[in-house]
N, C-alpha and C. Protein backbone atom coordinates (compact mmCIF):
# COMPACT_ATOMS: atom_id res chain seq x y z
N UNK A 1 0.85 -1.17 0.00
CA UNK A 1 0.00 0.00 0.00
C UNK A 1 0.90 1.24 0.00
N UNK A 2 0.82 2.24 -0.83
CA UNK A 2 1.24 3.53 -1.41
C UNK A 2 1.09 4.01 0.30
N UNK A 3 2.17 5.06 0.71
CA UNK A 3 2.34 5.67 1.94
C UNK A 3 1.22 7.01 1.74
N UNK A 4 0.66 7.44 0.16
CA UNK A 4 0.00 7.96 0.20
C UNK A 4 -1.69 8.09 0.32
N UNK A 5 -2.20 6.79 0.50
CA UNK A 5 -3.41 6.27 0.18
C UNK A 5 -3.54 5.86 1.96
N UNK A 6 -2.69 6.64 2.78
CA UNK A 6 -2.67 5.75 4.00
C UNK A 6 -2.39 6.69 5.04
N UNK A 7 -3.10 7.38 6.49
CA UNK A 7 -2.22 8.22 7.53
C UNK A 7 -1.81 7.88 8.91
N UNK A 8 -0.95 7.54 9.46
CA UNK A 8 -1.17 6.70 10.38
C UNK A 8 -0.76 7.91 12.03
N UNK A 9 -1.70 7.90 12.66
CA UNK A 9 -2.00 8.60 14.18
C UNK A 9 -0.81 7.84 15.56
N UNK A 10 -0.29 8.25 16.09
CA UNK A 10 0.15 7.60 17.65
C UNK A 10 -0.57 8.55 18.60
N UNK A 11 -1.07 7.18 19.38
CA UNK A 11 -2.34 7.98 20.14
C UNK A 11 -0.97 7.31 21.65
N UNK A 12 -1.82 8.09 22.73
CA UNK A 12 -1.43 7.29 24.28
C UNK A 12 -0.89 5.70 24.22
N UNK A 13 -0.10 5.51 24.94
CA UNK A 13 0.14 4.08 25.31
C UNK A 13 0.30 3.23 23.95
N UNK A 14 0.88 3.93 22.67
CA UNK A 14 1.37 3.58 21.40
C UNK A 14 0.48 2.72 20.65
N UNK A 15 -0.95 3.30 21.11
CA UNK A 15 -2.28 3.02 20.23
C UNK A 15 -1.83 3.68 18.71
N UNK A 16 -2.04 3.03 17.44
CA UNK A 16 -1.69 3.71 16.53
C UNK A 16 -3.31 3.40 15.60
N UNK A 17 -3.87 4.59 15.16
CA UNK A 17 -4.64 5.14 14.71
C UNK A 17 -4.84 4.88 12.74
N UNK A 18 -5.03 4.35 12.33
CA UNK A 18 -4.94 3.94 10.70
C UNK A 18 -5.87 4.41 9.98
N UNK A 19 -5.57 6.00 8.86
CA UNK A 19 -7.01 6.10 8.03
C UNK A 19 -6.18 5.55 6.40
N UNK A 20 -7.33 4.99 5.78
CA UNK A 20 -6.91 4.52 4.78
C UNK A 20 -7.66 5.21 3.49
N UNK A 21 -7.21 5.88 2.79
CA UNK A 21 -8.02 6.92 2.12
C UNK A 21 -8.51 6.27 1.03
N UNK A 22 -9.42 6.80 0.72
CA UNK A 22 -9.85 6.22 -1.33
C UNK A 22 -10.60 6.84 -1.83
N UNK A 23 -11.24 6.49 -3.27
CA UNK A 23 -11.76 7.42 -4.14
C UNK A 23 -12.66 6.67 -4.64
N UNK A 24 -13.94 7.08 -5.52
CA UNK A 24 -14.35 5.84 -6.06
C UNK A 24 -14.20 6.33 -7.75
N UNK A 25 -14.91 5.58 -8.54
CA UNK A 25 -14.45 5.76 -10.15
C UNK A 25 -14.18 6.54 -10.61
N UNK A 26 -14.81 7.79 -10.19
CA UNK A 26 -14.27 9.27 -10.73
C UNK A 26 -13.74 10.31 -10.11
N UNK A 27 -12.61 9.52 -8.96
CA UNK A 27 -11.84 10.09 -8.15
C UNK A 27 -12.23 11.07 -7.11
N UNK A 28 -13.69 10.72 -6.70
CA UNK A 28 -13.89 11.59 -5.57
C UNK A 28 -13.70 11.28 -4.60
N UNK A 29 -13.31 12.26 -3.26
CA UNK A 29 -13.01 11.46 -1.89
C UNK A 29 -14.39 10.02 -1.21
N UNK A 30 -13.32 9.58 -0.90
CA UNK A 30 -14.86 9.04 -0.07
C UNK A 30 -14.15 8.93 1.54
N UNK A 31 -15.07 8.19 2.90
CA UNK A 31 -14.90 8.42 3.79
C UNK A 31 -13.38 7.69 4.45
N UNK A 32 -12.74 8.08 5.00
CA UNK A 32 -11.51 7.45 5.11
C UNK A 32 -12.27 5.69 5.72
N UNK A 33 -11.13 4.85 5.59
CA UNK A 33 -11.69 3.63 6.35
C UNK A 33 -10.89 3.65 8.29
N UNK A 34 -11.30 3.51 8.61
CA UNK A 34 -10.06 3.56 10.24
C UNK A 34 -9.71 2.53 11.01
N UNK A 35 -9.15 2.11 11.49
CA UNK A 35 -8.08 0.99 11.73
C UNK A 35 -7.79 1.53 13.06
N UNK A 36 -7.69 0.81 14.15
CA UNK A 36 -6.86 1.02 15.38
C UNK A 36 -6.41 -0.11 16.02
N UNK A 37 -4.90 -0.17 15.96
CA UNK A 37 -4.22 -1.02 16.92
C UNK A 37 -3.05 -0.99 17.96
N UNK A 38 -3.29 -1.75 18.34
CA UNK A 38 -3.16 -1.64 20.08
C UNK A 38 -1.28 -3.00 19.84
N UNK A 39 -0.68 -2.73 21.03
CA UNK A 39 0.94 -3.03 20.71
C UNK A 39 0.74 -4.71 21.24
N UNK A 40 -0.92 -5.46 21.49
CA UNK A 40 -1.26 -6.75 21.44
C UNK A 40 -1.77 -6.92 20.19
N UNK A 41 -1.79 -6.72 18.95
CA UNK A 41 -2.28 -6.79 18.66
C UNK A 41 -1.53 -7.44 17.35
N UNK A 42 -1.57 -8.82 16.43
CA UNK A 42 -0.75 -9.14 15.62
C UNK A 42 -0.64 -8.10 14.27
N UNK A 43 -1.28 -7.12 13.65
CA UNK A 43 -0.41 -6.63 12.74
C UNK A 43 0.15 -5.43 13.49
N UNK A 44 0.32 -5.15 14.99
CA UNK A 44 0.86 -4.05 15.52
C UNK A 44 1.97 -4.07 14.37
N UNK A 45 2.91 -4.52 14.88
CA UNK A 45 4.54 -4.24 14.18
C UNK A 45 4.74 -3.77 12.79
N UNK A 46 3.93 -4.30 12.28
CA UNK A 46 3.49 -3.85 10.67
C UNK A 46 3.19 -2.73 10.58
N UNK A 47 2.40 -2.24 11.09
CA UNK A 47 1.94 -0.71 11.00
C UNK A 47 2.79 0.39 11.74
N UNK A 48 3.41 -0.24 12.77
CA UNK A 48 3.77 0.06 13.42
C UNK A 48 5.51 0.57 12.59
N UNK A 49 6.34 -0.29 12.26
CA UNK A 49 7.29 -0.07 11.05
C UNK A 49 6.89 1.20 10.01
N UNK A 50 5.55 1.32 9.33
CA UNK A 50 4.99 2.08 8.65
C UNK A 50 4.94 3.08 9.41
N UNK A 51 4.73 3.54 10.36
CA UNK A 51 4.36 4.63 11.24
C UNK A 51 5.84 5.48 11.31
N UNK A 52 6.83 4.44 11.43
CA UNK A 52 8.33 5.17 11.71
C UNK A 52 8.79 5.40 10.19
N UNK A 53 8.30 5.37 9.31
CA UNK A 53 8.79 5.53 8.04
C UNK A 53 7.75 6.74 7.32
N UNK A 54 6.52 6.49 7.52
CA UNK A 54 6.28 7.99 7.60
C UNK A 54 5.94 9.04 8.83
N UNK A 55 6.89 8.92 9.15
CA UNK A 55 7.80 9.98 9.93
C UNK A 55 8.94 10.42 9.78
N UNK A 56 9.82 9.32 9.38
CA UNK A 56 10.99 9.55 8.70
C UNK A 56 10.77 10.84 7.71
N UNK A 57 9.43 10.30 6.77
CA UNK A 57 9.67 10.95 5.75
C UNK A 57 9.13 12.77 6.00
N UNK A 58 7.97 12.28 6.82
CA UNK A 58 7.85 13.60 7.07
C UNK A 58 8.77 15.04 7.44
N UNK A 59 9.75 14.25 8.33
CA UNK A 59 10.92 15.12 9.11
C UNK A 59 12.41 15.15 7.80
N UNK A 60 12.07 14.57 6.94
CA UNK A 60 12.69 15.05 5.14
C UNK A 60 12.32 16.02 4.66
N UNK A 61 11.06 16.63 4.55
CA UNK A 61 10.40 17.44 3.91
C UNK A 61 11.52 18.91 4.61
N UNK A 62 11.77 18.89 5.91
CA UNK A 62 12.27 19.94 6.57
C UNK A 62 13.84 20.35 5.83
């Protein structure tokens, strides 16, 4: 999944927050989808990897 189609939140206690954006046929927004997981949780680490990479990238832009 494109880092752009995707935003990922760190909430308290390294709850991480997942909106997953999309469009439908003629590219209009539609409602994000949302995702929240918790550091029990089996795809924590996954998202969790993703989370430190866009951040990385964010703190590039500077």
């Amino acid at each position: 999944m494109e880092v752009e189609h995707y935003t990922i939140e760190r909430r308290p206690h390294d709850v991480l927050i997942v909106y997953v954006h999309s469009t439908d046929s003629n590219g209009n927004p539609l409602p994000d989808a949302v995702f929240t997981f918790r550091p029990i949780d089996p795809q924590y680490e996954q998202w969790w990897r993703r989370y430190v990479e866009q951040e990385e990238q964010r703190w590039q832009r500077f």
